[in-house]
C-alpha atoms as a PDB file:
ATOM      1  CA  UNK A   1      45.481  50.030  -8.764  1.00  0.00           C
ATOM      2  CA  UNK A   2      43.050  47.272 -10.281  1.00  0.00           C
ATOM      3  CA  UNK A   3      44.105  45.470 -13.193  1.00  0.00           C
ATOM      4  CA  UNK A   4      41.837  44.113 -15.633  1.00  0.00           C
ATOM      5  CA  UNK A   5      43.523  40.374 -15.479  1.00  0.00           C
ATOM      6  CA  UNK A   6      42.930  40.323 -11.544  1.00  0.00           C
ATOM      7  CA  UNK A   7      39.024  40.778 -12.421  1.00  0.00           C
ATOM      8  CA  UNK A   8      37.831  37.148 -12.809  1.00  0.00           C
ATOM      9  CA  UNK A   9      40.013  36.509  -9.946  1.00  0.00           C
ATOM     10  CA  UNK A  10      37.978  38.539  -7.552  1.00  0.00           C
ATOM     11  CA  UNK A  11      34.965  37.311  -9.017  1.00  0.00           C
ATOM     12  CA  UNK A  12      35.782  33.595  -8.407  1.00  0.00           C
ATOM     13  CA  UNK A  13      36.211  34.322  -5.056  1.00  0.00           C
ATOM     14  CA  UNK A  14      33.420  36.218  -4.646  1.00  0.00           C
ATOM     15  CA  UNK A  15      31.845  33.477  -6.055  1.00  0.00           C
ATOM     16  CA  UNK A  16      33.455  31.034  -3.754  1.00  0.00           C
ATOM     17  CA  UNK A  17      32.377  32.834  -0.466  1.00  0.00           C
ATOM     18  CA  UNK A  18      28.929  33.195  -1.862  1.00  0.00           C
ATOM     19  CA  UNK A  19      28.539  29.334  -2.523  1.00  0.00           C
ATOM     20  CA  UNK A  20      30.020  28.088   0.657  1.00  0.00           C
ATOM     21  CA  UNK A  21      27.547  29.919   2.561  1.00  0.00           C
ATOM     22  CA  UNK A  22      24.884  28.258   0.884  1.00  0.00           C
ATOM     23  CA  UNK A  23      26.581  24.689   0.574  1.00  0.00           C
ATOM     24  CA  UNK A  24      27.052  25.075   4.571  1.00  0.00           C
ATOM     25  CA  UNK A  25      23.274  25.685   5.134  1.00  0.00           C
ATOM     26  CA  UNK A  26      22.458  21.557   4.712  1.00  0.00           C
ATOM     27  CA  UNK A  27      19.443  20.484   4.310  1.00  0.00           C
ATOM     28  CA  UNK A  28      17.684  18.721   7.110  1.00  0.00           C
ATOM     29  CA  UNK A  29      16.163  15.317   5.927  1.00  0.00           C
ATOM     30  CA  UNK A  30      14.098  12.388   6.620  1.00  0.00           C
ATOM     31  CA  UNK A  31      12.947   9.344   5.180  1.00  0.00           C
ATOM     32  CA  UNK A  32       9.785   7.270   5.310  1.00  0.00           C
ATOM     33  CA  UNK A  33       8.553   3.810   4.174  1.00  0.00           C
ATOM     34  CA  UNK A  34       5.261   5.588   3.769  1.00  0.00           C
ATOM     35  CA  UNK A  35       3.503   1.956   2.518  1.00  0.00           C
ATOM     36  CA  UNK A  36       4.550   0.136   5.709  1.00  0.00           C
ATOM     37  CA  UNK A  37       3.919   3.619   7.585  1.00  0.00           C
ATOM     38  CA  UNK A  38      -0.054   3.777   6.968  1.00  0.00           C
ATOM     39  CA  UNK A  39      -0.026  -0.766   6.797  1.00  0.00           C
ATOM     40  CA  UNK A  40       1.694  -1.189  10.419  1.00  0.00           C
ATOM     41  CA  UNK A  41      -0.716   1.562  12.345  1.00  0.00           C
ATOM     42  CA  UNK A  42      -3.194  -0.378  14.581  1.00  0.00           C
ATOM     43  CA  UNK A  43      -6.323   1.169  12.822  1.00  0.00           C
ATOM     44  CA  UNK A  44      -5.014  -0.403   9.532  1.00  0.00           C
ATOM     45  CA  UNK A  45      -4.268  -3.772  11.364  1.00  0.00           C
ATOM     46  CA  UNK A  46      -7.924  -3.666  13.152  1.00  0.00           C
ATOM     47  CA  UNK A  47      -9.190  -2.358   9.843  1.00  0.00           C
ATOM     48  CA  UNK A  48      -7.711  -5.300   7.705  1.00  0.00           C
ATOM     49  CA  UNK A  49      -9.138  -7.843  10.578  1.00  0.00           C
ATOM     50  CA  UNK A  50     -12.490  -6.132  10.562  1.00  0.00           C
ATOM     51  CA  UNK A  51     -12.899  -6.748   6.704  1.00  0.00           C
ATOM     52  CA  UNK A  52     -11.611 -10.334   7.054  1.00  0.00           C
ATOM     53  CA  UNK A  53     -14.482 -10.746   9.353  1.00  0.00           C
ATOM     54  CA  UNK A  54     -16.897  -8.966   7.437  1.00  0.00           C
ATOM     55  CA  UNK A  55     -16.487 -10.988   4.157  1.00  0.00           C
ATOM     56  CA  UNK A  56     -15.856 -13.868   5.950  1.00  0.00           C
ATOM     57  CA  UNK A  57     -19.164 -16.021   5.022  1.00  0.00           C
ATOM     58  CA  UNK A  58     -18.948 -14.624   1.257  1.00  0.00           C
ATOM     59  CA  UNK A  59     -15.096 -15.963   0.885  1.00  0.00           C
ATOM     60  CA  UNK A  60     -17.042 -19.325   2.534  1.00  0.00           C
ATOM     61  CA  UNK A  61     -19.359 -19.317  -0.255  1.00  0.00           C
ATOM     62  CA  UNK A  62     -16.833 -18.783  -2.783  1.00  0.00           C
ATOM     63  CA  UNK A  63     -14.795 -21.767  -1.427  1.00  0.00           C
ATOM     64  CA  UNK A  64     -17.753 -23.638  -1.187  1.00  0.00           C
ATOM     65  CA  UNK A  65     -18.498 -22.943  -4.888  1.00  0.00           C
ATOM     66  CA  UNK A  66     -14.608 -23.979  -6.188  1.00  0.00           C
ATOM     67  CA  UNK A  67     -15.185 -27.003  -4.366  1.00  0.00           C
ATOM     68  CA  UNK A  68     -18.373 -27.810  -5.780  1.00  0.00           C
ATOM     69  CA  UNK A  69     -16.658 -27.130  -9.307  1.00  0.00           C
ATOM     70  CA  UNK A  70     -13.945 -29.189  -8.918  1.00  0.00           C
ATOM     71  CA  UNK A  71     -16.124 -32.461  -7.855  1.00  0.00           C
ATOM     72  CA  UNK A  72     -17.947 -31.468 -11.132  1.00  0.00           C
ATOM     73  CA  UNK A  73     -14.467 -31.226 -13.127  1.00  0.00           C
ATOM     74  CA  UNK A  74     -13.690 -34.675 -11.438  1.00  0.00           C
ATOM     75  CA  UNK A  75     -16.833 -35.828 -12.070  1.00  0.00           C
ATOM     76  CA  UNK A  76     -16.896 -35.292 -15.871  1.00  0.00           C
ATOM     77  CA  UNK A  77     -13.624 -36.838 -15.938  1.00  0.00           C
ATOM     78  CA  UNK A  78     -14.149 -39.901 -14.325  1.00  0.00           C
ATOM     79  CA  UNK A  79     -17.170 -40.404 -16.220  1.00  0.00           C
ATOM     80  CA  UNK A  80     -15.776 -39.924 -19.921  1.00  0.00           C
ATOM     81  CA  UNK A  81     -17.393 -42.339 -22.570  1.00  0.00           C
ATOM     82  CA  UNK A  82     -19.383 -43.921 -19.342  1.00  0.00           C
ATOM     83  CA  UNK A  83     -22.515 -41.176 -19.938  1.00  0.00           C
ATOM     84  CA  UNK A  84     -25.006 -40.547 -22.740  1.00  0.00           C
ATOM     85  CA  UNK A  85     -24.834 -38.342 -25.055  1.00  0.00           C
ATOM     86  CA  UNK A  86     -27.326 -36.025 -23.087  1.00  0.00           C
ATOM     87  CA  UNK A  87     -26.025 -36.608 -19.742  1.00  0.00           C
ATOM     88  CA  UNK A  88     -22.066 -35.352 -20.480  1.00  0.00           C
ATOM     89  CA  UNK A  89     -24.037 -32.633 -22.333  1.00  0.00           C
ATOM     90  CA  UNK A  90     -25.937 -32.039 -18.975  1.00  0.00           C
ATOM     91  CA  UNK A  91     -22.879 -32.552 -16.819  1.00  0.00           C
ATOM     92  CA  UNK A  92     -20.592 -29.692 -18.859  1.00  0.00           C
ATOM     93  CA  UNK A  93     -23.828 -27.549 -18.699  1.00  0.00           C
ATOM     94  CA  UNK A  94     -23.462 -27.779 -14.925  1.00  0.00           C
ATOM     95  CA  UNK A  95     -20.045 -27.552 -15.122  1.00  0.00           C
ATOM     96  CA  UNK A  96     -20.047 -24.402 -17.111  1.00  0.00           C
ATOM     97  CA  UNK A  97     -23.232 -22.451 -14.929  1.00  0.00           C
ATOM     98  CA  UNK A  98     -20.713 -23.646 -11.800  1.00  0.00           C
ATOM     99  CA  UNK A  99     -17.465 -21.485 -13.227  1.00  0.00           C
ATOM    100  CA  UNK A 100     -19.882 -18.931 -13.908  1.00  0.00           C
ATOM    101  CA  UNK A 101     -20.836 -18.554 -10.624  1.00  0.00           C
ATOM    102  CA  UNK A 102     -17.507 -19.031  -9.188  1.00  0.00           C
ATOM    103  CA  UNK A 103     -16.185 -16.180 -11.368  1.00  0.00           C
ATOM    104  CA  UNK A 104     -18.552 -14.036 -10.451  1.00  0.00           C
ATOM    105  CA  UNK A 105     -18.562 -14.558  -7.066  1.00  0.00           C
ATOM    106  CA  UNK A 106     -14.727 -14.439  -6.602  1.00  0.00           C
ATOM    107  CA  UNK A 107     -14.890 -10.675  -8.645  1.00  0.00           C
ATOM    108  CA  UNK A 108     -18.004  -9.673  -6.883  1.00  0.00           C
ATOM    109  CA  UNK A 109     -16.020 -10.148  -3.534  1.00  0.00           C
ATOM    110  CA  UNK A 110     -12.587  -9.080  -4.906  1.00  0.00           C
ATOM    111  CA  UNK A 111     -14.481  -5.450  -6.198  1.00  0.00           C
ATOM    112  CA  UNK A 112     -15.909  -4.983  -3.146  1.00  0.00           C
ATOM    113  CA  UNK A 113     -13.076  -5.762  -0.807  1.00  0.00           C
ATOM    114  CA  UNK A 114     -10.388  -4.048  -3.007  1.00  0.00           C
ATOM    115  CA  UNK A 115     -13.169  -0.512  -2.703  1.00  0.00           C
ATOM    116  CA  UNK A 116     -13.480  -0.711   1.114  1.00  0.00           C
ATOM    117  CA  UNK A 117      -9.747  -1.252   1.488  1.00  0.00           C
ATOM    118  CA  UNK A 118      -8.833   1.586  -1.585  1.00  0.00           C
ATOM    119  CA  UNK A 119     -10.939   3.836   0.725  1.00  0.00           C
ATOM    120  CA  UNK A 120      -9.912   2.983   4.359  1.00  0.00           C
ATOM    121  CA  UNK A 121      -6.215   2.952   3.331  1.00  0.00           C
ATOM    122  CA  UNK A 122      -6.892   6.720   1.531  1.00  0.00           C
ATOM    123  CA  UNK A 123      -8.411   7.883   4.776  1.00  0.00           C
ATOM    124  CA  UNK A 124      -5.509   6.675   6.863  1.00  0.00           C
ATOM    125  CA  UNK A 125      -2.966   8.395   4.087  1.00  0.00           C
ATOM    126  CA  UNK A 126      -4.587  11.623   4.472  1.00  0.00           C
ATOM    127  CA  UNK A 127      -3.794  11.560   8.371  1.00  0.00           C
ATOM    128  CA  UNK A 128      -0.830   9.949   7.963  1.00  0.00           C
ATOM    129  CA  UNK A 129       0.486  13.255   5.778  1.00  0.00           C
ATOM    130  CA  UNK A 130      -0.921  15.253   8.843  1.00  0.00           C
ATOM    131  CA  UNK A 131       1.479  13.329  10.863  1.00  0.00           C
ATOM    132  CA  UNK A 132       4.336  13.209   9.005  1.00  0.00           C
ATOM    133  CA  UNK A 133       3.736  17.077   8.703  1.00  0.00           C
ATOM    134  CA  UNK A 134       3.818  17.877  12.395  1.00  0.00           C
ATOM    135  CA  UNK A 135       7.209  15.618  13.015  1.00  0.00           C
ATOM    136  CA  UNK A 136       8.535  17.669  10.085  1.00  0.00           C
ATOM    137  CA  UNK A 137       7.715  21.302  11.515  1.00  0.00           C
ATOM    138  CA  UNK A 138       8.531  19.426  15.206  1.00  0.00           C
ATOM    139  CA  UNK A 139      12.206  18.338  14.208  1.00  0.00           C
ATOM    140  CA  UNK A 140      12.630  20.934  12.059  1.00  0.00           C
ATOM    141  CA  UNK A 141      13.291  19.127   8.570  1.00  0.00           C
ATOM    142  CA  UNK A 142      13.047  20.349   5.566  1.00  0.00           C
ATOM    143  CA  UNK A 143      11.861  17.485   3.621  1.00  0.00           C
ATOM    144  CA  UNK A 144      10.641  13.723   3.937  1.00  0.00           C
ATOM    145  CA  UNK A 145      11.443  11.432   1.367  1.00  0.00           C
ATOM    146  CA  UNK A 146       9.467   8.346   0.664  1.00  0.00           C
ATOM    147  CA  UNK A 147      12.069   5.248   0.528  1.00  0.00           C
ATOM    148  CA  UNK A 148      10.485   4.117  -3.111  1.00  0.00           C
ATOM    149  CA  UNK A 149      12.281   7.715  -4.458  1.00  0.00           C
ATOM    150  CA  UNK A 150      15.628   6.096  -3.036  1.00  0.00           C
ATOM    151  CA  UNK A 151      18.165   4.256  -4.032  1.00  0.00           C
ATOM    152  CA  UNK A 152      20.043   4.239  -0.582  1.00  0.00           C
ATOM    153  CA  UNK A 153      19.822   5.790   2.777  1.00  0.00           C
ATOM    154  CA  UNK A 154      21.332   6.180   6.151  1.00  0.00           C
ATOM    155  CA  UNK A 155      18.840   4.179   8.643  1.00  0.00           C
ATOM    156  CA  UNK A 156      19.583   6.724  10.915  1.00  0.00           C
ATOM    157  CA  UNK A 157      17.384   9.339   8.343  1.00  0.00           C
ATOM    158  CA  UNK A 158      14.243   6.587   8.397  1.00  0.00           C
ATOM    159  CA  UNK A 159      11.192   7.830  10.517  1.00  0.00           C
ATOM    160  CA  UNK A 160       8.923   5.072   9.869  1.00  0.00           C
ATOM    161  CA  UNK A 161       8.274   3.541  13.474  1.00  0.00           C
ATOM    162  CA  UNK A 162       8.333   6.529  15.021  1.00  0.00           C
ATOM    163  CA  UNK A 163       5.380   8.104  12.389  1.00  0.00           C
ATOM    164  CA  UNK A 164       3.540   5.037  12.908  1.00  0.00           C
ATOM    165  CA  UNK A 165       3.976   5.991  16.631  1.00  0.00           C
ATOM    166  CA  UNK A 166       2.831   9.178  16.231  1.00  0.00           C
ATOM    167  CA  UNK A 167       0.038   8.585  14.066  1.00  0.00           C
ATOM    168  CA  UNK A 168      -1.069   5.645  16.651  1.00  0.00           C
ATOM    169  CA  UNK A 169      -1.349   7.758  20.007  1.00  0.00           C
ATOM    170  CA  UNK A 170      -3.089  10.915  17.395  1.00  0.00           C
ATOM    171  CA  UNK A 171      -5.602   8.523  15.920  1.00  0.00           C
ATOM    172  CA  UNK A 172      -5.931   5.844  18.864  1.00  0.00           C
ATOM    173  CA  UNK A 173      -8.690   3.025  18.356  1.00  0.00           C
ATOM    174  CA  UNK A 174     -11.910   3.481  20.226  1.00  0.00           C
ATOM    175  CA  UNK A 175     -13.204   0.906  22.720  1.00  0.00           C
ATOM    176  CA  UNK A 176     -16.117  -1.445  20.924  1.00  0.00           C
ATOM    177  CA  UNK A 177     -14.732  -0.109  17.265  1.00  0.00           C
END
């Protein structure tokens, strides 16, 4: 016969056997430095070399400019008290048309860099999730985590390299490009 106090007992361990079949299923992880992931594949390296090269004669100009407004800056100072009236006036109107032009130039080049870079490295991202996709279904996991979302890790959970592998021989550079 049952008893009413014996109840709870049963329903603890019916409880028990329920939640150690679900605590035994364990979740199958991974981890990812998804920043140096997409930074460290060779079409980001070329990438990053390719837009060095391509801005290379506007960063030129722009050092050319700081230089020319720092001999002006020197200039004015060396020649304190030593000019008219009209020619420091000249001088800091130089001086001032000079930083205009190195401002602009420096944001000019920054804009355009940062927009070619924003868009390459959003382009690689979007493969790289394609990637990082197919070694999840592949190994069977069940999640990737991104190390920013960690506060620690076993190394032996980090994918990295072997993403940036993956996404290397997928996406390989093309001869010329």
């Amino acid at each position: 016969m049952l008893r009413l106090s014996s109840i709870p007992a049963l329903a603890v361990c019916a409880a028990a056997l329920v939640f150690s079949s679900v605590a035994s299923a364990q979740a199958k992880i991974a981890v990812i430095d998804l920043r140096r992931a997409i930074l460290e594949t060779a079409e980001i390296k070329k990438a990053s070399n390719d837009l060095q090269n391509k801005y290379k004669g506007r960063q030129e100009a722009l050092d050319k400019a700081n230089r020319e407004l720092a001999d002006l800056e020197a200039q004015m100072q060396a020649s304190q008290g030593r000019l008219s009236p009209q020619g420091e006036a000249d001088l800091t109107a130089r001086g001032k048309r000079k930083q205009t032009e190195v401002q602009r130039l420096s944001q000019d080049l920054q804009d355009d860099v940062n927009h070619e870079r924003d868009a390459i490295i959003q382009s690689a991202g979007l493969r790289m999730t394609e990637i990082i996709k197919k070694i999840l279904d592949e190994r069977q996991l069940d999640a990737v985590v991104d190390t920013t979302q960690l506060v620690a890790f076993k190394p032996a959970l980090e994918i990295t390299t072997e993403v940036i592998a993956a996404f290397d021989k997928a996406f390989p550079l093309k001869p010329g490009k």
